[in-house]
Protein backbone atom coordinates (compact mmCIF):
# COMPACT_ATOMS: atom_id res chain seq x y z
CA UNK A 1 -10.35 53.07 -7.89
CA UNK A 2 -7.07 51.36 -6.86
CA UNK A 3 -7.40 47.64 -6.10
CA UNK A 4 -5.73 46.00 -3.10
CA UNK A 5 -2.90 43.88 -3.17
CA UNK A 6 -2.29 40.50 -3.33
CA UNK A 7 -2.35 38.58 -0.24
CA UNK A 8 0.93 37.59 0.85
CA UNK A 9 1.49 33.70 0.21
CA UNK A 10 3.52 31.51 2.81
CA UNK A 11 3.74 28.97 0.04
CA UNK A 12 7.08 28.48 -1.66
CA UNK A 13 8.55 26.53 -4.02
CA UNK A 14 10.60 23.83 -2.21
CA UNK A 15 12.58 21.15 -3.37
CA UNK A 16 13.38 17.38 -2.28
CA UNK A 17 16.90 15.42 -1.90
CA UNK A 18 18.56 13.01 -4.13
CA UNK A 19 17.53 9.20 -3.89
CA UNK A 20 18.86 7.14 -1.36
CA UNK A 21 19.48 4.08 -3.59
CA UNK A 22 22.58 1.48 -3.21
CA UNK A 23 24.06 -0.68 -6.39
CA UNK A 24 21.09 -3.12 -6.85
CA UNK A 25 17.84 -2.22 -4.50
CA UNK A 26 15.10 -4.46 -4.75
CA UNK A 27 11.92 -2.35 -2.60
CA UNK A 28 11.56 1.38 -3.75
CA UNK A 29 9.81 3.30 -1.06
CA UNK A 30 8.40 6.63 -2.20
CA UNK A 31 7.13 9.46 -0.36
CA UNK A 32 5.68 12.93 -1.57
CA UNK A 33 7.57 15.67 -0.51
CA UNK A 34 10.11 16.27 2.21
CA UNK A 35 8.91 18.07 5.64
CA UNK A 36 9.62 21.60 6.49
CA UNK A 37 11.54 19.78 9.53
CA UNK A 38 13.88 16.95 6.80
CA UNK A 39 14.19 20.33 4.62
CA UNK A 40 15.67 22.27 7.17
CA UNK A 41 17.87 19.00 8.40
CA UNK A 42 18.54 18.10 4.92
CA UNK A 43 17.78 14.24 5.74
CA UNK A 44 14.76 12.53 4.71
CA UNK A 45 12.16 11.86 7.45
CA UNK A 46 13.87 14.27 9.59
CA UNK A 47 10.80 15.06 11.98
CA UNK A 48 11.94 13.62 15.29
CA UNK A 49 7.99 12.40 15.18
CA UNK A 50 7.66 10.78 11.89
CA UNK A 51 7.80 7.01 12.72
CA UNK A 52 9.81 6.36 9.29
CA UNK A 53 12.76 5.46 11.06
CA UNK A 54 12.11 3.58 14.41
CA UNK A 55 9.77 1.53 11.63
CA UNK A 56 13.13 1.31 9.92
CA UNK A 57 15.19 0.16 13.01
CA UNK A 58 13.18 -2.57 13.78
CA UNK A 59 12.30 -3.77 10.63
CA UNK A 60 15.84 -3.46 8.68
CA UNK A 61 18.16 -1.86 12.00
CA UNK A 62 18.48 1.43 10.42
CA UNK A 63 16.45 2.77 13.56
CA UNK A 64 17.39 6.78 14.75
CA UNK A 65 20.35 5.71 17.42
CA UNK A 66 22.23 5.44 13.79
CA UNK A 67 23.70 8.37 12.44
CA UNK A 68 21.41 9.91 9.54
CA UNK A 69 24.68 8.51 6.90
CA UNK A 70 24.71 5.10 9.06
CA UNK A 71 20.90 4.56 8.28
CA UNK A 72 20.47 5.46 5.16
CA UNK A 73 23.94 2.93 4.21
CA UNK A 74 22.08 0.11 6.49
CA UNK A 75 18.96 0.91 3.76
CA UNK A 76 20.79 0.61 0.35
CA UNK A 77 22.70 -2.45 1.59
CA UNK A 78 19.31 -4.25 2.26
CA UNK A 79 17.80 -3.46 -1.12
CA UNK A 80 15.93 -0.24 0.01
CA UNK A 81 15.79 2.68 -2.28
CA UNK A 82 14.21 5.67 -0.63
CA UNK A 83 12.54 8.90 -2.76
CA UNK A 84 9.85 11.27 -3.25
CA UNK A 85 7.23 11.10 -6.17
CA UNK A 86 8.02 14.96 -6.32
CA UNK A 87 11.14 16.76 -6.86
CA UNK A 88 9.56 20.03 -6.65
CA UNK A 89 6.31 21.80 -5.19
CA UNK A 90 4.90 24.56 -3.70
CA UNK A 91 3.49 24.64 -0.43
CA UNK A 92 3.00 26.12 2.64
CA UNK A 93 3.94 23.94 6.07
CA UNK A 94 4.41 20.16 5.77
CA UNK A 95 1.31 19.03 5.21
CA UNK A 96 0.39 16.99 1.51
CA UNK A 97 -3.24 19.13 1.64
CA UNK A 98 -0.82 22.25 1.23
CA UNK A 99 0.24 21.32 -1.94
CA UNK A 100 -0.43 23.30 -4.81
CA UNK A 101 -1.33 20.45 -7.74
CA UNK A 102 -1.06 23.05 -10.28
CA UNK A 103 2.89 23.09 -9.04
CA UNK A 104 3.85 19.43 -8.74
CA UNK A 105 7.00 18.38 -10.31
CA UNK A 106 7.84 14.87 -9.97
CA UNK A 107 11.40 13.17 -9.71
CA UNK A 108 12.62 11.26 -13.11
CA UNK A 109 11.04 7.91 -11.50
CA UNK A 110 10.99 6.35 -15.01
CA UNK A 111 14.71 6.85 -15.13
CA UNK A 112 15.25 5.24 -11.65
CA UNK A 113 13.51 2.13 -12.43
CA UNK A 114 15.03 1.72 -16.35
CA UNK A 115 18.31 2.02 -14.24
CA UNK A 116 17.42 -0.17 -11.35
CA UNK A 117 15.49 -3.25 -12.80
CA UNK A 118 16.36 -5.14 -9.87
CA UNK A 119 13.06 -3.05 -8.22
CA UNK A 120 10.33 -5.03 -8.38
CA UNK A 121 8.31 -3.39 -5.82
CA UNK A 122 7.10 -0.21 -5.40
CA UNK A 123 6.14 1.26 -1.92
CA UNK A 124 4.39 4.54 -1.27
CA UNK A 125 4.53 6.25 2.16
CA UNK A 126 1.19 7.41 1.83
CA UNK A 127 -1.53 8.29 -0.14
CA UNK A 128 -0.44 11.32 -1.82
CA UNK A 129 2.25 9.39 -3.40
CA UNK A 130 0.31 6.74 -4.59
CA UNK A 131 -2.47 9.43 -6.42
CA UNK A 132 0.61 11.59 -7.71
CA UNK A 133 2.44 8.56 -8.74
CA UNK A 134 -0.82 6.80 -10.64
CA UNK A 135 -1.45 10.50 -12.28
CA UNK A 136 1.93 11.34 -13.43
CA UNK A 137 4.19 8.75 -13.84
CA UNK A 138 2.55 5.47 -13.90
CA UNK A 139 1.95 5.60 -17.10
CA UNK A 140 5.25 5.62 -18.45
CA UNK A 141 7.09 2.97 -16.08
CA UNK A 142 4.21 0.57 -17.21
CA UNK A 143 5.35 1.07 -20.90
CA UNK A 144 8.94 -0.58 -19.99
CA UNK A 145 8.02 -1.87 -16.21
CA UNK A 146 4.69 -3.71 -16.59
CA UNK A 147 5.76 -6.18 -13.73
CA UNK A 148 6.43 -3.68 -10.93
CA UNK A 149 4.40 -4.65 -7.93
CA UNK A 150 2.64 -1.36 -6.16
CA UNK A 151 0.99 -0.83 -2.19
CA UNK A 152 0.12 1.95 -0.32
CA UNK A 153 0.93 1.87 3.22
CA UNK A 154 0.11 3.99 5.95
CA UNK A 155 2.00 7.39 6.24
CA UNK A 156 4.64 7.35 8.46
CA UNK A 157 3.79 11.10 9.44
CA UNK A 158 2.41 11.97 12.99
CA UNK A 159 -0.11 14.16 10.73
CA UNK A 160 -1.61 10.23 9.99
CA UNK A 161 -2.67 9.58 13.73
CA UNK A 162 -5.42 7.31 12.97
CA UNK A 163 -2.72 4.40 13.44
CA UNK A 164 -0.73 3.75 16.75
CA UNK A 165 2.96 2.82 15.70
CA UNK A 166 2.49 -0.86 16.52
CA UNK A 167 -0.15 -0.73 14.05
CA UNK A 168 1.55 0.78 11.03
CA UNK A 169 5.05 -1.07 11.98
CA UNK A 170 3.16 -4.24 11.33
CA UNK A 171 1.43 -3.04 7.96
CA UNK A 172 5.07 -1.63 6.80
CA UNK A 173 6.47 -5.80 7.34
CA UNK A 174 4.60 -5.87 3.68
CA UNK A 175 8.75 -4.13 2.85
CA UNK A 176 10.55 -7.49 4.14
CA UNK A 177 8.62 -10.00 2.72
CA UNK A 178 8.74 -7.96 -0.71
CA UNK A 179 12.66 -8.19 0.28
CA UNK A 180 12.55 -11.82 0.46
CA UNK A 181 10.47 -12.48 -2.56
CA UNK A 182 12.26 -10.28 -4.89
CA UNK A 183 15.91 -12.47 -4.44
């Protein structure tokens, strides 16, 4: 008796981008896991759809009519550092359901914020981030960053459609008046 073969997985093992972070940022907003569509661009929040950056643009001015380099300078001169809870994963599409817990890496956030303790707040684009973030790293900032303020906002992703864009631009003003507290 000869058994059949595995099924073919489309998962793979992907892998996110370096931090966007300038000399002293202030807000740290963290996501999961790049798109297929920011993979294949290599730019974070590269989904023409994802409402990331026109939430950027008229929050901050680092909206899409900036170049990709342009945006992400306009974001680390305002005190914006931008990364993912993961560094590495596997899934299948873009979707945070698609990844495979068993495979979640996460980014040396402990090492960011001993670097950077100018970040006092702590933003997460999303759910997923937040639960990865409070299962895999929280426990180690809060040995050496107790004071770090945390909130969830609403995804950014067109995959979160139960908010219009007016609705989640105004929950995402939560990352200016962080920006003005934290002087």
């Amino acid at each position: 008796m000869t058994s059949s073969p595995a099924p073919i997985s489309l998962a793979e093992r992907i892998h996110g981008f370096p931090p966007i972070v300038g000399e002293r940022p202030k807000v740290l907003i963290l996501g999961s896991m790049p798109s297929v569509a920011s993979l294949d661009k290599h730019q974070y929040y590269g989904k023409a759809q994802n409402a990331f950056w026109p939430i950027m643009g008229e929050l901050f001015g680092a909206g899409p009519s900036l170049t990709y380099e342009e945006r992400t300078q306009v974001l680390a001169d305002k005190g914006i550092a931008v990364w993912d809870v993961l560094s590495s994963c596997v899934r299948a599409g873009s979707l945070d359901s698609a990844i495979q817990r068993d495979t979640e890496i996460t980014n040396d956030l402990a090492g960011l914020l001993s670097q950077h303790s100018s970040i006092g707040h702590v933003f997460f684009n999303g759910r997923k981030a937040e639960h990865v973030y409070h299962r895999r790293v929280l426990a180690d900032v809060d040995q050496f960053r107790p004071d770090i303020v945390y909130a969830c906002l609403p995804s950014t992703s067109p995959a979160m459609a139960t908010l219009d864009f007016a609705a989640k631009l105004q929950r995402w003003q939560a990352v200016g008046i962080a920006l003005r507290e934290n002087v």
